[in-house]
N, C-alpha and C. Protein backbone atom coordinates (compact mmCIF):
# COMPACT_ATOMS: atom_id res chain seq x y z
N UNK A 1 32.95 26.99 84.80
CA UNK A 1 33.21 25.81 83.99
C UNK A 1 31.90 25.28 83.42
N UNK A 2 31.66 24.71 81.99
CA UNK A 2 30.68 23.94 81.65
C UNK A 2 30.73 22.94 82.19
N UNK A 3 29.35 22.79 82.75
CA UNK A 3 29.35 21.52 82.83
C UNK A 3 28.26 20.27 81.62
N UNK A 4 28.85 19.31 81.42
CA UNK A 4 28.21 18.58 80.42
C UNK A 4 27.08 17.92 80.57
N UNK A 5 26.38 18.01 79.49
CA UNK A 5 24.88 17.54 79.61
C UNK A 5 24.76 16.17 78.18
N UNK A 6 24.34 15.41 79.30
CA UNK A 6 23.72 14.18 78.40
C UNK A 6 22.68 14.80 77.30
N UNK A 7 22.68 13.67 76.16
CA UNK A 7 21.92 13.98 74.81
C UNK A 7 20.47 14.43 75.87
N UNK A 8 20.10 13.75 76.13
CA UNK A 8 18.60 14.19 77.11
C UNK A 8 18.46 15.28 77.53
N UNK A 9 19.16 15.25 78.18
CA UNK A 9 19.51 16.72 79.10
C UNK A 9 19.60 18.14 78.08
N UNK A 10 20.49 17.52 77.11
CA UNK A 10 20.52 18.64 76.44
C UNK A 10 19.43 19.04 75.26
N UNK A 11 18.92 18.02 74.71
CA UNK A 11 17.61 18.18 74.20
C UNK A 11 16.31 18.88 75.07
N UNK A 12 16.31 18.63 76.40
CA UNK A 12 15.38 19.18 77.13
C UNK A 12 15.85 20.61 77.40
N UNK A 13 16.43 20.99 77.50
CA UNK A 13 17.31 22.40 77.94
C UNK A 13 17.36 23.45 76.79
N UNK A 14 17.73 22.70 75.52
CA UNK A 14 17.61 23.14 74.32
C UNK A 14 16.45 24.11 73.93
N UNK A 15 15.77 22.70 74.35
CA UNK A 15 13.91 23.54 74.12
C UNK A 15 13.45 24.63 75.06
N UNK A 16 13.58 24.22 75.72
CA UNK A 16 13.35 25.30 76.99
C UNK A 16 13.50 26.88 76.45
N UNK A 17 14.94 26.07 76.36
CA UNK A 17 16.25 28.09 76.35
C UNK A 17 15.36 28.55 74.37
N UNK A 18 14.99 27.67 73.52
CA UNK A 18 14.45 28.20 72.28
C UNK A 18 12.81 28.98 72.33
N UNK A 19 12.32 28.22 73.70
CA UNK A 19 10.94 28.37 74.16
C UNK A 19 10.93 30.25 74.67
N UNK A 20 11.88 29.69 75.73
CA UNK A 20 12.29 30.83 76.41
C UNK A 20 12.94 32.26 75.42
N UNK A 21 13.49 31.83 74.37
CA UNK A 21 13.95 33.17 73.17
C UNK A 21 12.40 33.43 72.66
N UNK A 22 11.65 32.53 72.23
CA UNK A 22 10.54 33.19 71.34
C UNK A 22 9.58 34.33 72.41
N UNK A 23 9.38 33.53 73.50
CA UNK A 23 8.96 34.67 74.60
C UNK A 23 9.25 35.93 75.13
N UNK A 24 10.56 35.79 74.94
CA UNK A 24 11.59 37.18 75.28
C UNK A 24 11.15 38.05 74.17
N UNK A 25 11.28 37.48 72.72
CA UNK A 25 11.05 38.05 71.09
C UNK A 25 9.88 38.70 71.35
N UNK A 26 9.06 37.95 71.77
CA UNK A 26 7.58 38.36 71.36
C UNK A 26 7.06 39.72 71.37
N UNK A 27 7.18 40.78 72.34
CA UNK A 27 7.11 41.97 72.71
C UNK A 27 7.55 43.04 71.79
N UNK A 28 9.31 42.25 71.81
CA UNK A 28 9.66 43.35 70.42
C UNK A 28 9.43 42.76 68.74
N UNK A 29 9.00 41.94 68.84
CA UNK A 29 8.03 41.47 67.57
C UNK A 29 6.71 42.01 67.27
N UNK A 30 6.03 42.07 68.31
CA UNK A 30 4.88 42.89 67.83
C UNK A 30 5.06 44.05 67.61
N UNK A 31 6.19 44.64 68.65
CA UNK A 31 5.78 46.20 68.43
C UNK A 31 6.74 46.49 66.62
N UNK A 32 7.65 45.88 66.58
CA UNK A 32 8.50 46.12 65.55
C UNK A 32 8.22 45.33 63.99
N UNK A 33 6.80 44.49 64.23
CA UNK A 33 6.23 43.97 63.25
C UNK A 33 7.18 42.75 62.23
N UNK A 34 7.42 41.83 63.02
CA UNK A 34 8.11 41.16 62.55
C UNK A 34 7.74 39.56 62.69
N UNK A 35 7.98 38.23 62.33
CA UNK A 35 7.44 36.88 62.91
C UNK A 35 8.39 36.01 63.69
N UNK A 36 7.77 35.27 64.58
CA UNK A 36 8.46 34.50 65.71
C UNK A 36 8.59 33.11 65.26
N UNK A 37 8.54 32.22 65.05
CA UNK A 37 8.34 30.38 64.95
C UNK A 37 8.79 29.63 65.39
N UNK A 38 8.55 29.44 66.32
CA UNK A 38 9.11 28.36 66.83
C UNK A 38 8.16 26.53 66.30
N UNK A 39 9.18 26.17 65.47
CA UNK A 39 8.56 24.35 64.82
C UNK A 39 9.59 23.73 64.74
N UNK A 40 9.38 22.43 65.07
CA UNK A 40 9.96 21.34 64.80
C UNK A 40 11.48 21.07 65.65
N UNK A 41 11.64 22.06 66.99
CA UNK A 41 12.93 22.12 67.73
C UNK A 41 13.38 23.68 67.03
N UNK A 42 12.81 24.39 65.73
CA UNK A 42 13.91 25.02 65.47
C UNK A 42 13.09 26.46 65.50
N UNK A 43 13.77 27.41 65.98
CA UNK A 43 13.03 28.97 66.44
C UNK A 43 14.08 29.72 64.96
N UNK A 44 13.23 30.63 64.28
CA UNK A 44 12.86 31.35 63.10
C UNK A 44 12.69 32.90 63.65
N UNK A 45 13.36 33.66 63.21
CA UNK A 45 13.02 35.28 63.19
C UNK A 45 12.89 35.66 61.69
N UNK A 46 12.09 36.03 61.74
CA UNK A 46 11.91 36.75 60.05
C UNK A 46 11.84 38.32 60.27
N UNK A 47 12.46 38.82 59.50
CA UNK A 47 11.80 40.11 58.83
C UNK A 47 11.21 40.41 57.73
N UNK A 48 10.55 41.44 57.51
CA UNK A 48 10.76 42.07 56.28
C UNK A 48 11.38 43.65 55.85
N UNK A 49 11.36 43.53 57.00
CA UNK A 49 11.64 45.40 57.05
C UNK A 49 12.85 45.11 58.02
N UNK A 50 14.13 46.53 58.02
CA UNK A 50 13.96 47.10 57.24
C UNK A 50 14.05 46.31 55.48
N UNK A 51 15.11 45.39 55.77
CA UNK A 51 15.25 44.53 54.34
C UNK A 51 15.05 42.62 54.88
N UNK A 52 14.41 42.04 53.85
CA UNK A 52 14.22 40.93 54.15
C UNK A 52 15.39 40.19 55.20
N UNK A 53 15.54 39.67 56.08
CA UNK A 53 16.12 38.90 56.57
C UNK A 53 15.60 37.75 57.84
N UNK A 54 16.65 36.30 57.96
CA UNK A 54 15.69 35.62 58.63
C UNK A 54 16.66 34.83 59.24
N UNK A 55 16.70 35.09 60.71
CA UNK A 55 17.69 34.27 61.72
C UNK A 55 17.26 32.50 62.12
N UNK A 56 17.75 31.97 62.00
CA UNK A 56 17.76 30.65 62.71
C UNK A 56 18.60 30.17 63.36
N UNK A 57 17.34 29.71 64.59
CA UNK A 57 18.27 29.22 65.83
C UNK A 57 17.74 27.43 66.14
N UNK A 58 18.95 27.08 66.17
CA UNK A 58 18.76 25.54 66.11
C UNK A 58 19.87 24.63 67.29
N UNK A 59 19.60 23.28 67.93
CA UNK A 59 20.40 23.21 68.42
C UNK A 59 21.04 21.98 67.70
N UNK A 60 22.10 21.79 68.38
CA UNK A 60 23.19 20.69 67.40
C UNK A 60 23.97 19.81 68.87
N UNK A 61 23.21 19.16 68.73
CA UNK A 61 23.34 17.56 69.82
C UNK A 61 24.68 17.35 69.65
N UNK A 62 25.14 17.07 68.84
CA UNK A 62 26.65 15.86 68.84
C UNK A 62 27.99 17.13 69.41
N UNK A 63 27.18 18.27 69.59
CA UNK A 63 28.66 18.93 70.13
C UNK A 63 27.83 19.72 71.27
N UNK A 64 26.87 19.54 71.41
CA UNK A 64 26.00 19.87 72.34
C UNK A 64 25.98 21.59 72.68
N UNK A 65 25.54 22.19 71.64
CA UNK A 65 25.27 23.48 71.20
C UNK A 65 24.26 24.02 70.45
N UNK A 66 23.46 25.12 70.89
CA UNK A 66 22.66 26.28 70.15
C UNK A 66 23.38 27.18 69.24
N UNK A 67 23.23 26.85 68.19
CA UNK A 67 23.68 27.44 66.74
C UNK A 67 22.25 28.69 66.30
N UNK A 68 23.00 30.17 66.37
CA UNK A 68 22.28 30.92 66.07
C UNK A 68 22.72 31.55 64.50
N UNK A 69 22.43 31.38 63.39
CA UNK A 69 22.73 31.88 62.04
C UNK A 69 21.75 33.34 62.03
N UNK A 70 22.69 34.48 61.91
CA UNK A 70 22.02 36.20 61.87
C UNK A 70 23.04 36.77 61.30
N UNK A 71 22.59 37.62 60.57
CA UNK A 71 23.39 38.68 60.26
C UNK A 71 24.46 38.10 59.49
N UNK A 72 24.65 37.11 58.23
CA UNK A 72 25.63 36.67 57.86
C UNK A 72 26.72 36.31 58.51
N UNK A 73 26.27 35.81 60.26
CA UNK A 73 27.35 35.14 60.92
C UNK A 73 26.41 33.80 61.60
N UNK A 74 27.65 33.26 62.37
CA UNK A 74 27.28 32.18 63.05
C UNK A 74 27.42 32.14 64.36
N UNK A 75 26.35 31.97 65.27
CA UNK A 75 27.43 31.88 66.97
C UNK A 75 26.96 31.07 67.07
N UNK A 76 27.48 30.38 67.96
CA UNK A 76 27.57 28.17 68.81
C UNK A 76 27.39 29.24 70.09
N UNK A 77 26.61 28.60 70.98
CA UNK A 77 26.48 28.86 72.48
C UNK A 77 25.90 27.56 73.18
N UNK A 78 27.10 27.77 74.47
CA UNK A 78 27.65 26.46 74.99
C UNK A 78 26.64 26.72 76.45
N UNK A 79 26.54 25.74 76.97
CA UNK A 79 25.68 25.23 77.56
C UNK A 79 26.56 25.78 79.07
N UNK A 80 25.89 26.78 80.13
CA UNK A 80 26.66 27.53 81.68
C UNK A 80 26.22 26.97 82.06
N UNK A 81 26.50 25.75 82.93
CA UNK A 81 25.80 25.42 84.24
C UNK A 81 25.72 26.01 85.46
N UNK A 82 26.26 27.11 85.61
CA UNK A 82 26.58 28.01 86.61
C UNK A 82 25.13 28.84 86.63
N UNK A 83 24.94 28.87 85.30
CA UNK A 83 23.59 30.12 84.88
C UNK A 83 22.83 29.08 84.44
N UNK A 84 22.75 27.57 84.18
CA UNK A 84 21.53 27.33 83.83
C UNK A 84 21.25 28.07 82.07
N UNK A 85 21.81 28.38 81.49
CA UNK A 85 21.71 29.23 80.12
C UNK A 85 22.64 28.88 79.10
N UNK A 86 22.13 28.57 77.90
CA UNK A 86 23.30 28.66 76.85
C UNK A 86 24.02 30.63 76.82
N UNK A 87 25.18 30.03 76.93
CA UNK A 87 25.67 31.93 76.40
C UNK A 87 27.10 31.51 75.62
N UNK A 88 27.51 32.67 75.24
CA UNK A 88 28.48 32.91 74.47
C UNK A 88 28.94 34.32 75.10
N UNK A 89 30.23 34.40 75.27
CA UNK A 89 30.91 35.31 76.08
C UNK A 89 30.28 36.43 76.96
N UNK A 90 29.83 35.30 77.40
CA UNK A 90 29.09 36.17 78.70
C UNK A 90 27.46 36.89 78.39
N UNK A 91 27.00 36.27 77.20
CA UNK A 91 25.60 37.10 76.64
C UNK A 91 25.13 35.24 76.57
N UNK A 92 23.76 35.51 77.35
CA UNK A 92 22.46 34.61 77.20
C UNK A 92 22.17 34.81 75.63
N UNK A 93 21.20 33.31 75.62
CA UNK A 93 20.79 33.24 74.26
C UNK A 93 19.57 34.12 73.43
N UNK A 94 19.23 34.67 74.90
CA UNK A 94 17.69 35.21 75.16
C UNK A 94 18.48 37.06 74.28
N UNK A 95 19.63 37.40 75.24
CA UNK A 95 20.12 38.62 74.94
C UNK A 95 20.79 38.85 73.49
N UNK A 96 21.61 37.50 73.44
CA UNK A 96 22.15 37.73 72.12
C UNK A 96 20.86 38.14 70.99
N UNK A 97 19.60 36.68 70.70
CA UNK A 97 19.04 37.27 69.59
C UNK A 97 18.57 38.53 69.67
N UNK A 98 18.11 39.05 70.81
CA UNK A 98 17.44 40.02 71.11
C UNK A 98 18.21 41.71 70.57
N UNK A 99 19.29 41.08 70.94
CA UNK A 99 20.22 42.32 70.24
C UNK A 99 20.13 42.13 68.97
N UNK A 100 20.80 40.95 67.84
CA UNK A 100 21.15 41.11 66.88
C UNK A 100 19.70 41.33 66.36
N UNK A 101 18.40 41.30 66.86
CA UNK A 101 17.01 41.65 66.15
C UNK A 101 17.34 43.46 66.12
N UNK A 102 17.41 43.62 67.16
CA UNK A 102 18.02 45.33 67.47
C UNK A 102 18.90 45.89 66.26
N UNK A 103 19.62 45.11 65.99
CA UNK A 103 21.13 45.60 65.17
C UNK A 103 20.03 45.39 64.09
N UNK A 104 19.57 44.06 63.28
CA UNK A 104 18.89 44.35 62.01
C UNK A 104 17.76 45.35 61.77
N UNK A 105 16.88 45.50 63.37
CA UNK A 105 15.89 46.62 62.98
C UNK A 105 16.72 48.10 62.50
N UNK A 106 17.37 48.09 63.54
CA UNK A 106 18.45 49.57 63.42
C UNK A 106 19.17 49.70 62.03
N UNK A 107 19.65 48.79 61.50
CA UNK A 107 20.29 49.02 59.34
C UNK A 107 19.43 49.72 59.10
N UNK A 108 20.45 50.50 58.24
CA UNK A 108 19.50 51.08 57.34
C UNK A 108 19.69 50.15 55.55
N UNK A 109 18.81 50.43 54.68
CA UNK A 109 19.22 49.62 53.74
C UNK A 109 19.75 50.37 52.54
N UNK A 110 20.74 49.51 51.96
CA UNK A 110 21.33 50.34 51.37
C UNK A 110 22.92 50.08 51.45
């Protein structure tokens, strides 16, 4: 079950779990030559290769969710208190971007 987190709570947690994605990124960012950013609350994946593209992950207080925009989709990931982790069906926030960076390195273009 979720359990619910005050605006506080969830602003602090927010950051954390966005802190915690750019760190996870970082490794396969360098090796795969790509940029990390984390400013202003909001964490940024860019590419350029194979074709321009650029994920943003942001969180959204009033429904108390991490909104990840990739790949011409959207996922909301809800806050596990069980895990301490935003996830979405059963994938951390850390795993999800980490894949869909995987899925855009892996396109081919075209």
């Amino acid at each position: 079950m979720t359990a619910a987190l005050t605006e506080q709570d969830f602003r602090l947690e927010a950051d954390r779990a966005l802190e915690q994605a750019q760190r996870a990124l970082l490794p396969l960012a360098d090796a795969e030559e790509f940029e990390v950013e984390l400013q202003n609350g909001v964490l940024q994946v860019i590419f350029e290769e194979p074709t321009e593209a650029k994920f943003v992950v942001s969180p959204n207080a009033p429904v108390r969710q991490v909104w990840v925009s990739a790949l011409s989709r959207s996922f909301k990931l809800s806050w596990d208190g069980a895990a301490s982790v935003f996830m979405l069906d059963g994938e951390s926030l850390d795993t999800l971007i980490e894949r869909l960076a995987r899925e855009h390195l892996g396109s081919t273009a075209g």
